[in-house]
N, C-alpha and C. Protein backbone atom coordinates (compact mmCIF):
# COMPACT_ATOMS: atom_id res chain seq x y z
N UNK A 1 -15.35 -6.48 -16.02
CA UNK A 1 -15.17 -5.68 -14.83
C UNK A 1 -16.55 -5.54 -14.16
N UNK A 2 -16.51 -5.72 -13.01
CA UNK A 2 -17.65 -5.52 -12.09
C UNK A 2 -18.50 -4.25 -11.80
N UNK A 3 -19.51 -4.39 -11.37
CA UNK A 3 -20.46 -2.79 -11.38
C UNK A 3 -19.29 -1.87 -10.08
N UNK A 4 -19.49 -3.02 -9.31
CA UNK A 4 -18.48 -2.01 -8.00
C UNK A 4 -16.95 -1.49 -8.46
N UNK A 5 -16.66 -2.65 -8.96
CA UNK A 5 -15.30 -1.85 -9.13
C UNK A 5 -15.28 -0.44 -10.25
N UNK A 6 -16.39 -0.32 -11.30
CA UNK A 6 -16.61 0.51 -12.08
C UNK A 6 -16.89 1.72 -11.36
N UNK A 7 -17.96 1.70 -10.23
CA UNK A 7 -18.52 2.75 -9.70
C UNK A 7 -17.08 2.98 -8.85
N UNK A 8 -16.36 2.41 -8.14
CA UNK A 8 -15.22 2.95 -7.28
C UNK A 8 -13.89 3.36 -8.03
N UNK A 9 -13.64 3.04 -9.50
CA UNK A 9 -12.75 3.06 -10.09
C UNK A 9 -13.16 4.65 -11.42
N UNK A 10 -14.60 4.48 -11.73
CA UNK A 10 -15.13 5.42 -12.62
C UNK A 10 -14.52 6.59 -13.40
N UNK A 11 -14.32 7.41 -12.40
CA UNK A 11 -13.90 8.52 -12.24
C UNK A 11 -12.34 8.96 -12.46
N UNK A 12 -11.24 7.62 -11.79
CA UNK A 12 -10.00 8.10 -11.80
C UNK A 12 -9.90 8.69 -13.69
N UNK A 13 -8.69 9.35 -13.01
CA UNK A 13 -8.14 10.05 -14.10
C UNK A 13 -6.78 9.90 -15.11
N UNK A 14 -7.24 8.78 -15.92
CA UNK A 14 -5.62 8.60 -16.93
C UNK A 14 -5.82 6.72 -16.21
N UNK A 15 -4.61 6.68 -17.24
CA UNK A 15 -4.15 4.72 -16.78
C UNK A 15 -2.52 5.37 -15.71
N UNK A 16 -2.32 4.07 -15.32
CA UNK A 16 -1.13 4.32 -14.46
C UNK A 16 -0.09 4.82 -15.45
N UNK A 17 0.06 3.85 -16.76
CA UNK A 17 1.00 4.21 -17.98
C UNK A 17 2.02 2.72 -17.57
N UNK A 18 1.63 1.44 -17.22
CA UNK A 18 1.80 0.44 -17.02
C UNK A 18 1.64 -0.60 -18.26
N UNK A 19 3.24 -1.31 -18.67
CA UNK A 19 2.58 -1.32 -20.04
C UNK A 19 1.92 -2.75 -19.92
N UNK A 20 1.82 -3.64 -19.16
CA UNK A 20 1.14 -4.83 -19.01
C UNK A 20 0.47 -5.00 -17.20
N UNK A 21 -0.70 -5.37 -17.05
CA UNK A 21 -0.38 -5.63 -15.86
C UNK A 21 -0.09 -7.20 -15.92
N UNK A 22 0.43 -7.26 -14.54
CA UNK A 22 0.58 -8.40 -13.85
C UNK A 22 -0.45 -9.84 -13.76
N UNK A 23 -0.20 -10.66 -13.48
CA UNK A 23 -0.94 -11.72 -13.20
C UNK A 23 -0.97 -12.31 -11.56
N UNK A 24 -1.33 -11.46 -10.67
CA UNK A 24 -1.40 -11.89 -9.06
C UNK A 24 -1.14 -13.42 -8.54
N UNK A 25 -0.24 -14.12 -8.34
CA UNK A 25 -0.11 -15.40 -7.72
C UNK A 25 -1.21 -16.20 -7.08
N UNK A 26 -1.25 -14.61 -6.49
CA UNK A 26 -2.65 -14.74 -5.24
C UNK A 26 -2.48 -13.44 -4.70
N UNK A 27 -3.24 -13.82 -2.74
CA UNK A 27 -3.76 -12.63 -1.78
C UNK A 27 -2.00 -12.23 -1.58
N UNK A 28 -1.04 -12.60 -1.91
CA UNK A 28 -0.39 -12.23 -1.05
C UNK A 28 1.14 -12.40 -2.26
N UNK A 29 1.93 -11.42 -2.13
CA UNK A 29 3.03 -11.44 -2.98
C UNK A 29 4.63 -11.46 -2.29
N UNK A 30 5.57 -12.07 -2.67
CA UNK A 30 6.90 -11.56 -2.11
C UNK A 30 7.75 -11.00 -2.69
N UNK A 31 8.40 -10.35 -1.76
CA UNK A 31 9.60 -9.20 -2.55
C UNK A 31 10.00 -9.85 -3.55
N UNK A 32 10.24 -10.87 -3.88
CA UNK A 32 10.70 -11.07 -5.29
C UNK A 32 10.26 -11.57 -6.50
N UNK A 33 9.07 -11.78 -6.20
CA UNK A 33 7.56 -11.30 -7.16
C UNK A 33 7.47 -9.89 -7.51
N UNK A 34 7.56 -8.78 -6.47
CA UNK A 34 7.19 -7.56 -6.71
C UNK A 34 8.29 -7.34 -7.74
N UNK A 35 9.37 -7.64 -7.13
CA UNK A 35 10.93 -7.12 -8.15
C UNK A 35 10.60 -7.22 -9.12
N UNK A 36 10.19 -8.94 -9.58
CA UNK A 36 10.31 -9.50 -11.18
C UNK A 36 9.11 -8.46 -11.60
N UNK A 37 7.89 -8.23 -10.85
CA UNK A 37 6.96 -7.71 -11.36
C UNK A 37 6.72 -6.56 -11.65
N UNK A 38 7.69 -5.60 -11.15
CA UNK A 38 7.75 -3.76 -10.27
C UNK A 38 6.89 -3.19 -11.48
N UNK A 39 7.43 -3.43 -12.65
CA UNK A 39 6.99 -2.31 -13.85
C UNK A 39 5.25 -2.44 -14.48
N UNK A 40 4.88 -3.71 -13.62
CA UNK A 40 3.33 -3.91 -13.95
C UNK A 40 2.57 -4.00 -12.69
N UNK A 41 2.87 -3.37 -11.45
CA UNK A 41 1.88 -3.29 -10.90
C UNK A 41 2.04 -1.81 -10.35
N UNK A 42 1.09 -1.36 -9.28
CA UNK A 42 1.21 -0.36 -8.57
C UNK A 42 1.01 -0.25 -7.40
N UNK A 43 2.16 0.16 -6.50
CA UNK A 43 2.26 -0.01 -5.37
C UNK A 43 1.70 1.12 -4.35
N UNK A 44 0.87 0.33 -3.51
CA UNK A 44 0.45 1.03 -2.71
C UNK A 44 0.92 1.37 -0.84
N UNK A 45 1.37 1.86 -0.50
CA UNK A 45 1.92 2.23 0.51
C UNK A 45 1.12 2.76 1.48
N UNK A 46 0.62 2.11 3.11
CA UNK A 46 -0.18 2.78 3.74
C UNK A 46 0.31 2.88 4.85
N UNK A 47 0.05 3.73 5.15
CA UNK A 47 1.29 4.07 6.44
C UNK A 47 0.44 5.62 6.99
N UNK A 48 0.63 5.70 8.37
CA UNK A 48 0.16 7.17 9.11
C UNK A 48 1.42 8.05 9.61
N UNK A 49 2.88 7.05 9.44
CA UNK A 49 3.56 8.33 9.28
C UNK A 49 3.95 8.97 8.09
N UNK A 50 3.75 9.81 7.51
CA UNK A 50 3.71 10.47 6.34
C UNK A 50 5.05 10.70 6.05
N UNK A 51 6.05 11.36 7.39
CA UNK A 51 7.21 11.77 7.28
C UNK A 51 8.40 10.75 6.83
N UNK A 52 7.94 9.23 7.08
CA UNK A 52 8.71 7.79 7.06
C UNK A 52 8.83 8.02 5.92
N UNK A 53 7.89 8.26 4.64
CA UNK A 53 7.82 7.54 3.56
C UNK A 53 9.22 8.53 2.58
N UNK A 54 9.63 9.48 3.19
CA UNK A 54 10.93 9.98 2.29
C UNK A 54 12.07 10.04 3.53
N UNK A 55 11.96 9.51 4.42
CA UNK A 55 13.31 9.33 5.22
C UNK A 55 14.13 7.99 4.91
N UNK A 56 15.15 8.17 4.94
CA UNK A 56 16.32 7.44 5.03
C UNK A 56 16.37 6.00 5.78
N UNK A 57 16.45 4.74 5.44
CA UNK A 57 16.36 3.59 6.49
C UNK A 57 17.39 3.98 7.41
N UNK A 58 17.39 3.03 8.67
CA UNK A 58 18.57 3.90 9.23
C UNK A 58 19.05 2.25 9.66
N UNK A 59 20.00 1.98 9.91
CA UNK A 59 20.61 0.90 10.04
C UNK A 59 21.69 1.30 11.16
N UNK A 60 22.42 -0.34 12.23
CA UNK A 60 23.00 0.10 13.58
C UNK A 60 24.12 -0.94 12.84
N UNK A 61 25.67 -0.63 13.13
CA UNK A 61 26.62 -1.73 12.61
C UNK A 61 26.82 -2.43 14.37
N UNK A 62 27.28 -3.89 13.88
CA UNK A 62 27.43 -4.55 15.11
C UNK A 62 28.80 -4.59 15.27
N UNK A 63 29.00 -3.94 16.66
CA UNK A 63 30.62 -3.78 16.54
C UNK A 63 31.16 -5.15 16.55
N UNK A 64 30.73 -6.26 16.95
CA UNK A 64 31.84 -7.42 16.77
C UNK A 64 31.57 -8.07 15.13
N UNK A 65 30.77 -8.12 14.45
CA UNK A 65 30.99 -8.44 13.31
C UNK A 65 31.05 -7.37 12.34
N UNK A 66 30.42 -6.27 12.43
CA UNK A 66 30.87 -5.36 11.24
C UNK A 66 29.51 -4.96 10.29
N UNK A 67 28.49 -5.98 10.80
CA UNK A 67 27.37 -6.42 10.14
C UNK A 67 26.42 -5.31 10.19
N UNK A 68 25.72 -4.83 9.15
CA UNK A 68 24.83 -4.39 9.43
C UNK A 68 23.18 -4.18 9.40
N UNK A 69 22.41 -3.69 10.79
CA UNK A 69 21.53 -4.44 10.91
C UNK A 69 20.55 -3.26 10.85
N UNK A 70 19.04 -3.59 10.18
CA UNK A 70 17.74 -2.16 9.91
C UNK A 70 17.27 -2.25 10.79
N UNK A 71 17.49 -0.82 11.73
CA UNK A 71 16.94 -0.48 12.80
C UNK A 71 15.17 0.66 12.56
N UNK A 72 15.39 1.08 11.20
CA UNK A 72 14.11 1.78 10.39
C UNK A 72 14.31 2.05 9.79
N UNK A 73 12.91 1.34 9.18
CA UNK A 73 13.00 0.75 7.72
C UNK A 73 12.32 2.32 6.94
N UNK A 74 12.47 3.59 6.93
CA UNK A 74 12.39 4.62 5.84
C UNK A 74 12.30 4.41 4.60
N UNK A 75 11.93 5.20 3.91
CA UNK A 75 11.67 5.96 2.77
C UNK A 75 10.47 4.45 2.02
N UNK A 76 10.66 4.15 0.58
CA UNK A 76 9.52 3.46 0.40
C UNK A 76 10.16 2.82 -1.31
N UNK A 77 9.08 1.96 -1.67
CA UNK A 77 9.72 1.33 -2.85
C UNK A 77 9.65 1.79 -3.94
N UNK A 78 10.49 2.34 -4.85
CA UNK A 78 10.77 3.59 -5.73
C UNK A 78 9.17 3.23 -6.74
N UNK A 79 8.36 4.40 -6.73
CA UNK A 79 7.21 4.77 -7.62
C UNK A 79 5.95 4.31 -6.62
N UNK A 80 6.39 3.59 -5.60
CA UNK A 80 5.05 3.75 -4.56
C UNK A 80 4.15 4.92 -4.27
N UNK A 81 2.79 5.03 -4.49
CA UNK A 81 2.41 6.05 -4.07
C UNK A 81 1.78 5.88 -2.70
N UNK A 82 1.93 6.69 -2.30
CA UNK A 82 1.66 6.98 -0.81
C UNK A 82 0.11 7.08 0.13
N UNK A 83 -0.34 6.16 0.71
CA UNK A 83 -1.74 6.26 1.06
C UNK A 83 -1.57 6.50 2.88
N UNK A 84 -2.47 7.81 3.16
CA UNK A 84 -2.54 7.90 4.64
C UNK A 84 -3.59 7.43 5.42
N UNK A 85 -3.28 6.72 6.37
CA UNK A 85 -4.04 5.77 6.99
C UNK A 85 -5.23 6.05 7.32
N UNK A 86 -4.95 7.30 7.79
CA UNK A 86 -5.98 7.85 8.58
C UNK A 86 -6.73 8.38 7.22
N UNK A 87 -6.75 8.19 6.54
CA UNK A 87 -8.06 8.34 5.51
C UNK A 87 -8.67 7.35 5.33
N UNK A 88 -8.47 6.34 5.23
CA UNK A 88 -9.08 5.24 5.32
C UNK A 88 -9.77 4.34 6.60
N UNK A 89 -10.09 5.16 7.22
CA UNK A 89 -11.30 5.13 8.63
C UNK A 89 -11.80 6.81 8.55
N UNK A 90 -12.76 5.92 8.86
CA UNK A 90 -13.72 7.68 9.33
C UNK A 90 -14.61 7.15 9.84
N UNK A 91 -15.22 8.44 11.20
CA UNK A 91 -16.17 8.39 11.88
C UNK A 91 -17.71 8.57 11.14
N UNK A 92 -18.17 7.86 12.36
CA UNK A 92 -20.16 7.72 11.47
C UNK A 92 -21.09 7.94 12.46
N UNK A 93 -22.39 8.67 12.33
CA UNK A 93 -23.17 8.88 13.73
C UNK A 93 -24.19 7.86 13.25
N UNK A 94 -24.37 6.96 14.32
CA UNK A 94 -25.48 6.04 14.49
C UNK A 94 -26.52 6.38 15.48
N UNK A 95 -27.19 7.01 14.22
CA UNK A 95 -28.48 7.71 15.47
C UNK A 95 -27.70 8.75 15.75
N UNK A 96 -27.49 8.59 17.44
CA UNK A 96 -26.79 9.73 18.34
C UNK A 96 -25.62 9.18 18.43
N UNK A 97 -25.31 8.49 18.32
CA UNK A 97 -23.62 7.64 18.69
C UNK A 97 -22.91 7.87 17.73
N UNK A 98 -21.56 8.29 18.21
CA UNK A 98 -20.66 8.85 16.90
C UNK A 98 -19.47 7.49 17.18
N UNK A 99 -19.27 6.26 15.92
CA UNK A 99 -18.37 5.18 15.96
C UNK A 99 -17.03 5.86 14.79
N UNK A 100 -15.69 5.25 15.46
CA UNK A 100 -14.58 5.96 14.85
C UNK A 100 -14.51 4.29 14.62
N UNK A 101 -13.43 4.71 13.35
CA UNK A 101 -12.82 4.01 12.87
C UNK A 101 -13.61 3.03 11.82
N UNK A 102 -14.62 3.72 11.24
CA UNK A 102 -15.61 2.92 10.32
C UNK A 102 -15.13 2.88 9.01
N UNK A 103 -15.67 2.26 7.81
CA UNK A 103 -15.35 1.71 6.56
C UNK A 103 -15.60 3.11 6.08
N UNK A 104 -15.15 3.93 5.29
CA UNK A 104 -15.21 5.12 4.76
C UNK A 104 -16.76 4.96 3.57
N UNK A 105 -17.12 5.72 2.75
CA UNK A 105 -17.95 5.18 1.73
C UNK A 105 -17.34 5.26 0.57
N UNK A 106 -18.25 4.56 -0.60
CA UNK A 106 -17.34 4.73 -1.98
C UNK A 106 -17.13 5.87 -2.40
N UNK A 107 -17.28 6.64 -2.33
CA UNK A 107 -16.92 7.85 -2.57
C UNK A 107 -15.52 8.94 -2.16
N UNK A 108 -15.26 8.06 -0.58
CA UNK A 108 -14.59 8.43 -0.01
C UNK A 108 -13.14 7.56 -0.55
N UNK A 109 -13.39 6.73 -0.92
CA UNK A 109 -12.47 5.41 -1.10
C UNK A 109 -12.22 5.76 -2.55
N UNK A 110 -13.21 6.32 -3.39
CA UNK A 110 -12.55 6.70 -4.81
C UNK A 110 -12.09 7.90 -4.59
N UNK A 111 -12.13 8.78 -4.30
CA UNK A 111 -11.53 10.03 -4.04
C UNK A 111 -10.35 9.77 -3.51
N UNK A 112 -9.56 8.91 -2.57
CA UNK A 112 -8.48 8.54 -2.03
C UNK A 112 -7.58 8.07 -2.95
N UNK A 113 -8.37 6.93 -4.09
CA UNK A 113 -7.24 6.07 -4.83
C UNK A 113 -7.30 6.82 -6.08
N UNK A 114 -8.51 7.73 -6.33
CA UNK A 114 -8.40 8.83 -7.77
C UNK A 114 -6.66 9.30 -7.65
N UNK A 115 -6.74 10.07 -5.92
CA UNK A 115 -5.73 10.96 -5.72
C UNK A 115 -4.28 10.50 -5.67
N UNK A 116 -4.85 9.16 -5.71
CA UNK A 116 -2.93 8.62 -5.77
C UNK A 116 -2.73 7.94 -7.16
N UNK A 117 -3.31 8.15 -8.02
CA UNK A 117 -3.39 8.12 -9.32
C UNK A 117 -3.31 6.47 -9.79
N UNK A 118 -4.93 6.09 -8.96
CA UNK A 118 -4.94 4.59 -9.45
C UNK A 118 -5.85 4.36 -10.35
N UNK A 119 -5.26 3.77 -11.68
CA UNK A 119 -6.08 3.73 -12.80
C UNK A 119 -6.96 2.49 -13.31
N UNK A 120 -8.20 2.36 -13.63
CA UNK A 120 -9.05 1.42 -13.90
C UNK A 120 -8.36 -0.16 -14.30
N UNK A 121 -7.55 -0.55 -14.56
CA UNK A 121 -6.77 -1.62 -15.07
C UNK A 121 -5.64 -1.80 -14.46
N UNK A 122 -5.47 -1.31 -13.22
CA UNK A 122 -4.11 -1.07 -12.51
C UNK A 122 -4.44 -2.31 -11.42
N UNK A 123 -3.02 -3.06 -11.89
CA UNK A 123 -2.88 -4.00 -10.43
C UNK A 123 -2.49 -3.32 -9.22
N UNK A 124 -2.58 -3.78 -8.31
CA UNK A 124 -2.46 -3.24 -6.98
C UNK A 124 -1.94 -4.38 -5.72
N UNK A 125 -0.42 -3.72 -5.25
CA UNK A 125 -0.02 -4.55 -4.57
C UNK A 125 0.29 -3.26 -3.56
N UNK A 126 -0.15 -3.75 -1.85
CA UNK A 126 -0.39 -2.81 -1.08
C UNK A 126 0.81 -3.32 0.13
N UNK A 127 1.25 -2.54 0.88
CA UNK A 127 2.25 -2.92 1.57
C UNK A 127 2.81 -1.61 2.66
N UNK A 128 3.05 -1.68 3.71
CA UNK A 128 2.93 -0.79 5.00
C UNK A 128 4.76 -1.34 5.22
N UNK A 129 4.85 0.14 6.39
CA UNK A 129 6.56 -0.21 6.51
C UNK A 129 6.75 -1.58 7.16
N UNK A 130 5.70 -2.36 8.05
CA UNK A 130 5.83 -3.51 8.37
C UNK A 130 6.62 -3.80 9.69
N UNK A 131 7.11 -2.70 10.08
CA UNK A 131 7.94 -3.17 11.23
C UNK A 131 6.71 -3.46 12.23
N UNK A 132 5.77 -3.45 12.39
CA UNK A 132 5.05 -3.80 13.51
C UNK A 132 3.83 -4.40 13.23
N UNK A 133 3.01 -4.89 13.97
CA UNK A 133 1.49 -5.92 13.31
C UNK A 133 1.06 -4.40 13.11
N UNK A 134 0.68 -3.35 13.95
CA UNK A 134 0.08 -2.21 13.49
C UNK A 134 -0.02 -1.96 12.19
N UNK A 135 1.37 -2.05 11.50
CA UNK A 135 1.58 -1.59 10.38
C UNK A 135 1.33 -2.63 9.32
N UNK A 136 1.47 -4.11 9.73
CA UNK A 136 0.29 -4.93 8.77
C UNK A 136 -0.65 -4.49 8.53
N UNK A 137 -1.48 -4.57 9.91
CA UNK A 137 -2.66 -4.28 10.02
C UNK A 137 -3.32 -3.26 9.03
N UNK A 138 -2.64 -2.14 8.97
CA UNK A 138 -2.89 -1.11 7.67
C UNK A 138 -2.54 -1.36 6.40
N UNK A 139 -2.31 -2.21 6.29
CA UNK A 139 -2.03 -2.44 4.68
C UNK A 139 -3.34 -3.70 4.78
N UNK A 140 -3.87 -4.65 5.54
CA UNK A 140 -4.42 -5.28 5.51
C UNK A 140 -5.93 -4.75 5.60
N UNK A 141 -6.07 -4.04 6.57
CA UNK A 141 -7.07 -2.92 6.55
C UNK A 141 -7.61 -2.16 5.46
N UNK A 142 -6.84 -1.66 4.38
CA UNK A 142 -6.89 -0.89 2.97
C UNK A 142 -7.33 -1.93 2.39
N UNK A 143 -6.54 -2.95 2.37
CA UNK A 143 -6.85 -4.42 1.35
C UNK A 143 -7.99 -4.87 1.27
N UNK A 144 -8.85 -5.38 2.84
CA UNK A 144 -10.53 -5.12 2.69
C UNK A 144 -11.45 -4.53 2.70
N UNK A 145 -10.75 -2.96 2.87
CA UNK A 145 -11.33 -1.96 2.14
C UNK A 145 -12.15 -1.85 0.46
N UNK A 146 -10.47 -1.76 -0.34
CA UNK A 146 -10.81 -2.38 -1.74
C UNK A 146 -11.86 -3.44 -1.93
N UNK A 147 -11.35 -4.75 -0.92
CA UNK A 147 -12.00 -5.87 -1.42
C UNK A 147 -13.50 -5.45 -1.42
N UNK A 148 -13.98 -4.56 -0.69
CA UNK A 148 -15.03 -4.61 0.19
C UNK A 148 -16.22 -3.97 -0.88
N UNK A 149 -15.26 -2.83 -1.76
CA UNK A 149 -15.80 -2.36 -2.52
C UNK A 149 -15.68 -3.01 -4.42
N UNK A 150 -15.37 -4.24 -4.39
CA UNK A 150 -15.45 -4.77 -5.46
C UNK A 150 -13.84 -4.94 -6.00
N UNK A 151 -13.16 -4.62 -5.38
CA UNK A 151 -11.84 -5.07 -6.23
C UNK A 151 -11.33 -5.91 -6.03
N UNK A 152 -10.80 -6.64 -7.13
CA UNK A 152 -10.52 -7.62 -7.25
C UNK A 152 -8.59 -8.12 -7.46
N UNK A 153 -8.36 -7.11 -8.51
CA UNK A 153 -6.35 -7.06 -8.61
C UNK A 153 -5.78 -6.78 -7.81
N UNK A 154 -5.71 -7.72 -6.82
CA UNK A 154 -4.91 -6.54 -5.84
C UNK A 154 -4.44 -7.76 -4.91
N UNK A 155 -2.97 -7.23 -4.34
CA UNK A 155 -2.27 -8.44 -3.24
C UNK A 155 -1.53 -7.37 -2.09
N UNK A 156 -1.30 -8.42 -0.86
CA UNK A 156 -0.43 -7.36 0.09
C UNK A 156 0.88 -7.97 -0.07
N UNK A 157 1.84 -7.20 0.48
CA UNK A 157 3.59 -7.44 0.10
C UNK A 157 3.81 -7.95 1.31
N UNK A 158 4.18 -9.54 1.19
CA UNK A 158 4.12 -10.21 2.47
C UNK A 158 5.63 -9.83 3.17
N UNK A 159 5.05 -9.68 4.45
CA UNK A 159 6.42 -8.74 5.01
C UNK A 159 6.37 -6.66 4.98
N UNK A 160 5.95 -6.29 4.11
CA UNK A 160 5.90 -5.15 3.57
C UNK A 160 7.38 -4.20 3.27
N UNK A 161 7.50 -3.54 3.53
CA UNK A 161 9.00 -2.47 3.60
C UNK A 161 10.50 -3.58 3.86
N UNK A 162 10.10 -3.85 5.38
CA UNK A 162 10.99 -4.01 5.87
C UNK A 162 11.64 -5.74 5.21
N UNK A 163 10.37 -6.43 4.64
CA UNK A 163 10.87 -7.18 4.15
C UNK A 163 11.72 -7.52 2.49
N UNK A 164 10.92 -6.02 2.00
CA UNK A 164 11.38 -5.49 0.61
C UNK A 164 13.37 -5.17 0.76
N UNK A 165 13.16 -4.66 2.14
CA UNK A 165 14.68 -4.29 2.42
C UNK A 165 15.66 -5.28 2.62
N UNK A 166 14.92 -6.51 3.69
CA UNK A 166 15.64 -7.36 3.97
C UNK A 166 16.48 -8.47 2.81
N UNK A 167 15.26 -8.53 1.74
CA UNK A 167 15.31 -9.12 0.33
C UNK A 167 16.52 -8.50 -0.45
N UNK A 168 17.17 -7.38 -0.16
CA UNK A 168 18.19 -6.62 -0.62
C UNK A 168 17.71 -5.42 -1.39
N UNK A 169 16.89 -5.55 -2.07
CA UNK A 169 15.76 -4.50 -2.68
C UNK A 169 15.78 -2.77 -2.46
N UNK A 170 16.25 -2.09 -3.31
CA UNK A 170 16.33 -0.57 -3.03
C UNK A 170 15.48 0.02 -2.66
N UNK A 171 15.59 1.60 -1.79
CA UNK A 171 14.08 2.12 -1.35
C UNK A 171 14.30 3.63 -2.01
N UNK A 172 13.46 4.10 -2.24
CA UNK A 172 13.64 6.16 -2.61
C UNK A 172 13.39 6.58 -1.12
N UNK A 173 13.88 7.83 -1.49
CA UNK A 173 13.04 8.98 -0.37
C UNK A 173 13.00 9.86 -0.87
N UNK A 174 12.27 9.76 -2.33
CA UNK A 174 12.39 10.31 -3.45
C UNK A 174 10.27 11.15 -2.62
């Protein structure tokens, strides 16, 4: 294990309670990787609406076929813990200039993943509700975050939520 990931990982508290981790494919995983994989990694969820992550998908039936289609994609993939976006940017004064949306520091970044109870040996597969590039973007955003600070286990859920759903795949709003 690396000095960075030690210094950003140090501190958490406990293992996930994961009884193997995973072996990452690669940068990038699909819903049915995560499935086969669910019980050895830990999912990370980044998202700025907070309220999404225990609501209900909501789905529209098509009156000529009967079919039905995800209009929002709610709640999240059962044992995901929940990361808010907006913690992961913060403002910085340069000199006199105050820049938003900067790389947080390690400190800030272990205090975030301490709190969602990510443990030193814990794979990490990160994934946003996905309905929009925005919401890539934040799971992709977190991802070189981590990377940025030395970690290395870790993949995004290609597609994220909505593709976990589309895959047939259950959600909580637990």
């Amino acid at each position: 294990m690396n000095t960075q990931r030690l210094f950003l990982l140090a501190l958490l508290a406990g293992a996930s309670g994961a009884a193997m981790a995973a072996d990452l494919p690669g940068p990038v995983v699909s819903p049915a990787w995560l499935a086969e994989h669910r019980d050895q990694v830990v999912v990370l969820d980044v998202r700025s609406d907070l309220a999404a992550f225990t609501a209900a998908p909501e789905y529209a039936e098509d009156p000529k076929t009967g079919s039905k289609k995800l209009v929002a994609a709610g709640g999240h993939i059962a044992g995901a813990r929940l990361i808010d976006f907006n913690q992961t940017r913060v403002a910085r004064m340069v000199g006199e200039v105050k820049i938003d949306k900067m790389l947080p520091s390690g400190n800030e970044v272990q205090a975030l993943v301490r709190a969602a109870g990510v443990g030193d040996d814990d794979v990490l597969v990160i994934t946003s509700v996905g309905e929009s590039s925005d919401e890539v973007d934040m799971a992709a955003r977190f991802y070189w975050t981590l990377k940025s600070y030395g970690e290395t286990d870790l993949a995004l859920l290609d597609g994220g939520n909505v593709a976990w759903i589309a895959a047939g795949q259950p959600v909580s709003t637990d």
